[in-house]
Each structure stands twice: as structure tokens, then as C-alpha cells.
Protein backbone atom coordinates (compact mmCIF):
# COMPACT_ATOMS: atom_id res chain seq x y z
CA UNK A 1 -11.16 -1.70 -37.33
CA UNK A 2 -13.07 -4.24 -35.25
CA UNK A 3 -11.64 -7.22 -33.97
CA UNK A 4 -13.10 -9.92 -36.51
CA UNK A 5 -11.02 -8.36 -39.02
CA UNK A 6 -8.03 -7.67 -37.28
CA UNK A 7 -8.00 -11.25 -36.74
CA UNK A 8 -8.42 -11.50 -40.45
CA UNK A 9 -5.86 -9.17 -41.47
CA UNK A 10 -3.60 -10.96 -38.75
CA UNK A 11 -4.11 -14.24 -40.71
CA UNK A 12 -3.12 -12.51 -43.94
CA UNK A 13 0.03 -10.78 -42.46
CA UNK A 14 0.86 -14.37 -41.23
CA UNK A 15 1.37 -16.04 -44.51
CA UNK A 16 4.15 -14.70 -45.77
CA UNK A 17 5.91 -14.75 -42.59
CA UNK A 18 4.63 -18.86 -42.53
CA UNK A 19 6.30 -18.91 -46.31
CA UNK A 20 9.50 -17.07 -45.27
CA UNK A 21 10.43 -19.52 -42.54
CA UNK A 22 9.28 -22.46 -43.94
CA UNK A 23 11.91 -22.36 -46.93
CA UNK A 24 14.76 -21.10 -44.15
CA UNK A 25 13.34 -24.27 -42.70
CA UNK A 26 12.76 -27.52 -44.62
CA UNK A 27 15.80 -27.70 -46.54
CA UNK A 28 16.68 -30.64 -49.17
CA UNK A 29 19.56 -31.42 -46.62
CA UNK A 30 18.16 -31.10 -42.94
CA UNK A 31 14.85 -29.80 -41.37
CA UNK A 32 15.66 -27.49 -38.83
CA UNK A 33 13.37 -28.45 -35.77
CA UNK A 34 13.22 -25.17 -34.15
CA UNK A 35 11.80 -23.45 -37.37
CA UNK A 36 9.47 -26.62 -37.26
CA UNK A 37 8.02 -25.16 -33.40
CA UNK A 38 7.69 -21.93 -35.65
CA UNK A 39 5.69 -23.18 -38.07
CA UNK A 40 3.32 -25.05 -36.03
CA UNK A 41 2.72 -22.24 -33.80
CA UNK A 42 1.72 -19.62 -36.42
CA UNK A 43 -0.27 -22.59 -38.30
CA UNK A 44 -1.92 -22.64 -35.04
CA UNK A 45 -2.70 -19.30 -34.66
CA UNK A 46 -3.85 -18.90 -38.34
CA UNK A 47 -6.67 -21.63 -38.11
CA UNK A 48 -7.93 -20.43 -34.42
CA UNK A 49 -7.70 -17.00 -35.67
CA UNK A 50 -10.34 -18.12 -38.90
CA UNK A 51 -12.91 -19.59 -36.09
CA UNK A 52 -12.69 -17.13 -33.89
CA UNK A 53 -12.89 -13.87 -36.47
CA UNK A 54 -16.55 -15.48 -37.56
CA UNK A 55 -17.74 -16.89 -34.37
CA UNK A 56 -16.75 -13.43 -32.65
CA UNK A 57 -18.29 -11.06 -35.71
CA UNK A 58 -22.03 -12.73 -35.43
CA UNK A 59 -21.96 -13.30 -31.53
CA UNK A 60 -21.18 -9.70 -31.12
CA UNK A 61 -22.72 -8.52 -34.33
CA UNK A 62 -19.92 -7.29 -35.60
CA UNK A 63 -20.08 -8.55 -39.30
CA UNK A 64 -19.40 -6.24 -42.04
CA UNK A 65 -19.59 -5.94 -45.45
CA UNK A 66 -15.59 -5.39 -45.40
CA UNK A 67 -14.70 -8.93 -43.06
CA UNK A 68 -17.16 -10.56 -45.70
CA UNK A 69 -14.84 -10.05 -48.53
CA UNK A 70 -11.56 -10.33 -46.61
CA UNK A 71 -12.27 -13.40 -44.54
CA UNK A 72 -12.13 -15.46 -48.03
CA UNK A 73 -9.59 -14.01 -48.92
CA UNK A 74 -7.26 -14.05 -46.16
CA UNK A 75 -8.43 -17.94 -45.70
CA UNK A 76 -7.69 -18.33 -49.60
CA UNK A 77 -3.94 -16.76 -48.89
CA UNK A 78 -2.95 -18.69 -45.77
CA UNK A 79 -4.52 -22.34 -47.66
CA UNK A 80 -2.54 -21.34 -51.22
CA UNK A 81 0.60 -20.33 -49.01
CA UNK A 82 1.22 -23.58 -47.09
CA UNK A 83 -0.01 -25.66 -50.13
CA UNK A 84 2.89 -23.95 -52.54
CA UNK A 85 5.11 -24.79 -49.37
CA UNK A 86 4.52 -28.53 -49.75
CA UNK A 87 4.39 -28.21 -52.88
CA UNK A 88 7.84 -26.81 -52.79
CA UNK A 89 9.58 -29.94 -50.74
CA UNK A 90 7.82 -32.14 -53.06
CA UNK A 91 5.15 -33.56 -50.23
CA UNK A 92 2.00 -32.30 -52.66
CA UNK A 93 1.58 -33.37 -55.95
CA UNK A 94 1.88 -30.17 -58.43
CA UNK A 95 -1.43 -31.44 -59.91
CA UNK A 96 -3.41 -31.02 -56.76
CA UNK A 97 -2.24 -27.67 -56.29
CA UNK A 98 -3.00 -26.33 -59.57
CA UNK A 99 -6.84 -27.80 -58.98
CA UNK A 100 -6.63 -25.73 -56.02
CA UNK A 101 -4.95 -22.33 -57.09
CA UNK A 102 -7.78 -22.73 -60.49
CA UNK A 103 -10.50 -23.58 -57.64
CA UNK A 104 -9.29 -20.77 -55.30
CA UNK A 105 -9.35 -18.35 -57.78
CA UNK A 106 -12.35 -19.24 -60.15
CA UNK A 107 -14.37 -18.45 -56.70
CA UNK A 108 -12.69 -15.41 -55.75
CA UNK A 109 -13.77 -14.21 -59.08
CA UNK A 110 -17.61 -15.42 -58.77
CA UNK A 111 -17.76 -13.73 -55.75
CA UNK A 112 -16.60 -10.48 -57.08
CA UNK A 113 -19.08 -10.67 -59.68
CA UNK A 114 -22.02 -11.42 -57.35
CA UNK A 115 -20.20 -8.91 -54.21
CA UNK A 116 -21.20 -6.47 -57.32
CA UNK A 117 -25.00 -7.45 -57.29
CA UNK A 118 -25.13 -7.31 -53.57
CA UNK A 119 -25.38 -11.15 -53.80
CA UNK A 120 -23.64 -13.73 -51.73
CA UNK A 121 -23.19 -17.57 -52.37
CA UNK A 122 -23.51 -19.42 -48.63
CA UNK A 123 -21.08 -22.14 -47.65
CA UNK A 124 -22.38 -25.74 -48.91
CA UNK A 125 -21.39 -29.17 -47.52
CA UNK A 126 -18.83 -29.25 -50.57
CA UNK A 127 -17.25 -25.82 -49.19
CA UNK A 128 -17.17 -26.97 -45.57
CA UNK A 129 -15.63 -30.57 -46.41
CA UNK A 130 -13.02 -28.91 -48.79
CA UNK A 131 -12.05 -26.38 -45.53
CA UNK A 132 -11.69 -30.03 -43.50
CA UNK A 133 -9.51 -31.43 -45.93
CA UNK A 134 -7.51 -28.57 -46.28
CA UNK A 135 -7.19 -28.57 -42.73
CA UNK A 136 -5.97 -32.05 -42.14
CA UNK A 137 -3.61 -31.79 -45.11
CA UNK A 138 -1.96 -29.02 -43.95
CA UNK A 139 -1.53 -30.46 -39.85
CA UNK A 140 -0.58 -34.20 -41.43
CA UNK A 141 2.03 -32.27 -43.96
CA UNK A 142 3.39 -30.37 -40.55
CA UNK A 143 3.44 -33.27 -38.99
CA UNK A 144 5.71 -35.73 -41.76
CA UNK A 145 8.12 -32.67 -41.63
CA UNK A 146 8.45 -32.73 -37.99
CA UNK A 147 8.88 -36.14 -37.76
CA UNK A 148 11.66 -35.95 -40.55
CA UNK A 149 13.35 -33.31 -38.43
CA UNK A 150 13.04 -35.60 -35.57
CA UNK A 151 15.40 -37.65 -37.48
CA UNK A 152 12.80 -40.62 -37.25
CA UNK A 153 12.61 -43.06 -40.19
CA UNK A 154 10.08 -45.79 -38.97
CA UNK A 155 7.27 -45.70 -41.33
CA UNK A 156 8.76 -42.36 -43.11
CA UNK A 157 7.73 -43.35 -46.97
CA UNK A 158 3.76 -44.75 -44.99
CA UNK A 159 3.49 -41.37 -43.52
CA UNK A 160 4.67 -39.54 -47.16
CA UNK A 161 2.03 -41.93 -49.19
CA UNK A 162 -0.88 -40.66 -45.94
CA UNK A 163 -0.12 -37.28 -46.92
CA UNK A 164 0.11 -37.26 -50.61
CA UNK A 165 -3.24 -38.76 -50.32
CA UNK A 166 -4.48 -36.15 -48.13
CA UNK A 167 -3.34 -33.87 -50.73
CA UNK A 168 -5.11 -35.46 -53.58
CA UNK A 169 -8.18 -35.59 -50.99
CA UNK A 170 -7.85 -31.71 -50.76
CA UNK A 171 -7.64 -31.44 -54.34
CA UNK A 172 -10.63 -33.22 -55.29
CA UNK A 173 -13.00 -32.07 -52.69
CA UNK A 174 -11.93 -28.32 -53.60
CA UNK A 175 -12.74 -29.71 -57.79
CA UNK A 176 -16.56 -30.93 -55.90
CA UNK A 177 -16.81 -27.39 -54.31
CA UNK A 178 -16.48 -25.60 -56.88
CA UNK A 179 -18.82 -27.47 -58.82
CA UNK A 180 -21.32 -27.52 -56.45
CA UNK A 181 -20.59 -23.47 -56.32
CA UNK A 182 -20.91 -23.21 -59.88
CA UNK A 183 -24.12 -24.96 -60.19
CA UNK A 184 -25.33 -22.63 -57.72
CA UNK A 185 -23.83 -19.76 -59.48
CA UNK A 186 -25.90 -20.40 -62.58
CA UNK A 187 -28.82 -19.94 -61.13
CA UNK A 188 -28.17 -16.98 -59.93
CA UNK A 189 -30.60 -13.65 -61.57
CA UNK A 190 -26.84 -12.63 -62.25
CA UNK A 191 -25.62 -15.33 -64.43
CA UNK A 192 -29.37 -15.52 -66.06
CA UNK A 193 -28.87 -12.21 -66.87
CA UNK A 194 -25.58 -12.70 -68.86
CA UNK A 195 -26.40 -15.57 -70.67
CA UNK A 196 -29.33 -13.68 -71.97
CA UNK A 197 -26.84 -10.80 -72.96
């Protein structure tokens, strides 16, 4: 197995480790901050772990057909996994994550379909802005937790409203990506070909 996608793998093995501790964690009563340290480091290690996996696979030319398929995935599985988290503690709106989890999966499914044709769909501007959003969500949502387990309650309900509309953010820029994969998607020889059928 090369390294790219044991960094991948990694990423995926993460998750439900990340899951585990975070609802041994953030409980309706108390946060506990040492499971907070937890959390941040293996958030940490998840989102430098999806840089360096694809920066180290094409410097090294190490890309293969396998770390194609299981970098989305693995990315898809550590996202869905901290947004059911915040989900969980009420921070996200239920809403947003459904958008996501129908986003999520509506793509993993076009890219079977085309994986099957030897076809790939490249990474738009909608795709990269959703993987910002989803980033900052995820760091601001750590971050309102941590402060709550700091026991500090200046600006606590500002710093909820922030992330709830990061949240939303994340939600509607995955709703854009997808679109923007979709259109792309039906004009594909693929999708030409099954509408003709």
C-alpha cells in the first residue's frame, strides 16, 4: 500500500474513533476539556492527512486508480462524522445535515456510475468552496465546544448563532456543488447515453 492511501485509510480509521470520543465528551451536563485536546488533535491530523495524501500521490507519482476512489470517500466519512456530531449536541441544524448526507451521497453514487465508464468528474470552484466551508464549520464548531468547556460564557449564544451560520453556509454551498456536479454530469456520453435508453 503506498503512502497516499495509508494516509487515506488513516483518515477513515480516524472517524469513528473522532465519533467515539466526542459523545464520551460533549455531554448535555459538562464538556470534558481533556477529550476536547482529543478531538482537536485527531481533527488535526484528519485534515493535514487529506492535503498531504494528494499533494504526496502526484509529487511522487504515486496516484492510483484505488486512492482515487477512496480519497472521496474517506473525506466524505470524516465530513459526515463530525457533522452528525454537531448535529448530535444540537450546534448544526438537522436540515443542513440532511442537504449534506443527500449531497454526499448523490455524488458518491455519480461517481460510481462514471468510475464504471472510466470517467472522472474534476473538482469545480463549487466543490473546492464546499471543502472550505466544511472546513471552517467543523474548526469554529470545535472551537464553541472548547470554549464551553472552558467554562466561558462571554459572547456564548454570538459564538452559537457564528456557527449555526457556518453550518447553513456548509449546507448550501454543498446544495451549489452538487448542482454544479450535476450539470456537469449530464453532459457526460454516460448520462447521454441513458437518457437515450
Amino acid at each position: 500500500m503506498t503512502l497516499p492511501n495509508k494516509l487515506t485509510v488513516g483518515r477513515m480509521i480516524l472517524s469513528p474513533i473522532f465519533f467515539i470520543l466526542y459523545v464520551f465528551t460533549v455531554r448535555s451536563e459538562s464538556i470534558l476539556l481533556q477529550g476536547m485536546v482529543a478531538l482537536w488533535v485527531i481533527q488535526i491530523i484528519s485534515e493535514v492527512s487529506d492535503v498531504l495524501d494528494g499533494h504526496v500521490a502526484r509529487k511522487y507519482n504515486l496516484v492510483s486508480d484505488m486512492g482515487k476512489i477512496m480519497d472521496p470517500f474517506s473525506d466524505v466519512i470524516s465530513r459526515v462524522t463530525y457533522f452528525v456530531c454537531f448535529t448530535y449536541t444540537g450546534l448544526m441544524p438537522l436540515w443542513a445535515l440532511m442537504i449534506i448526507l443527500w449531497r454526499e451521497f448523490s455524488i458518491m453514487f455519480i461517481r460510481m456510475v462514471l468510475a464504471k465508464e472510466g470517467t472522472a468528474l474534476a473538482a469545480k470552484w463549487g466543490g473546492k468552496a464546499k471543502a472550505v466551508f466544511y472546513f471552517i464549520s467543523g474548526i469554529f464548531g470545535l472551537f464553541v465546544l472548547t470554549m464551553k468547556s472552558l467554562g466561558s460564557l462571554a459572547y456564548m449564544a454570538e459564538l452559537t448563532m457564528i456557527s449555526r451560520i457556518l453550518f447553513i453556509l456548509a449546507a448550501l454551498s454543498s446544495l451549489l456543488s452538487f448542482i454544479e456536479y450535476f450539470v456537469l454530469f449530464l453532459k457526460t456520453d454516460t448520462m447521454k447515453q441513458f437518457i437515450r435508453e
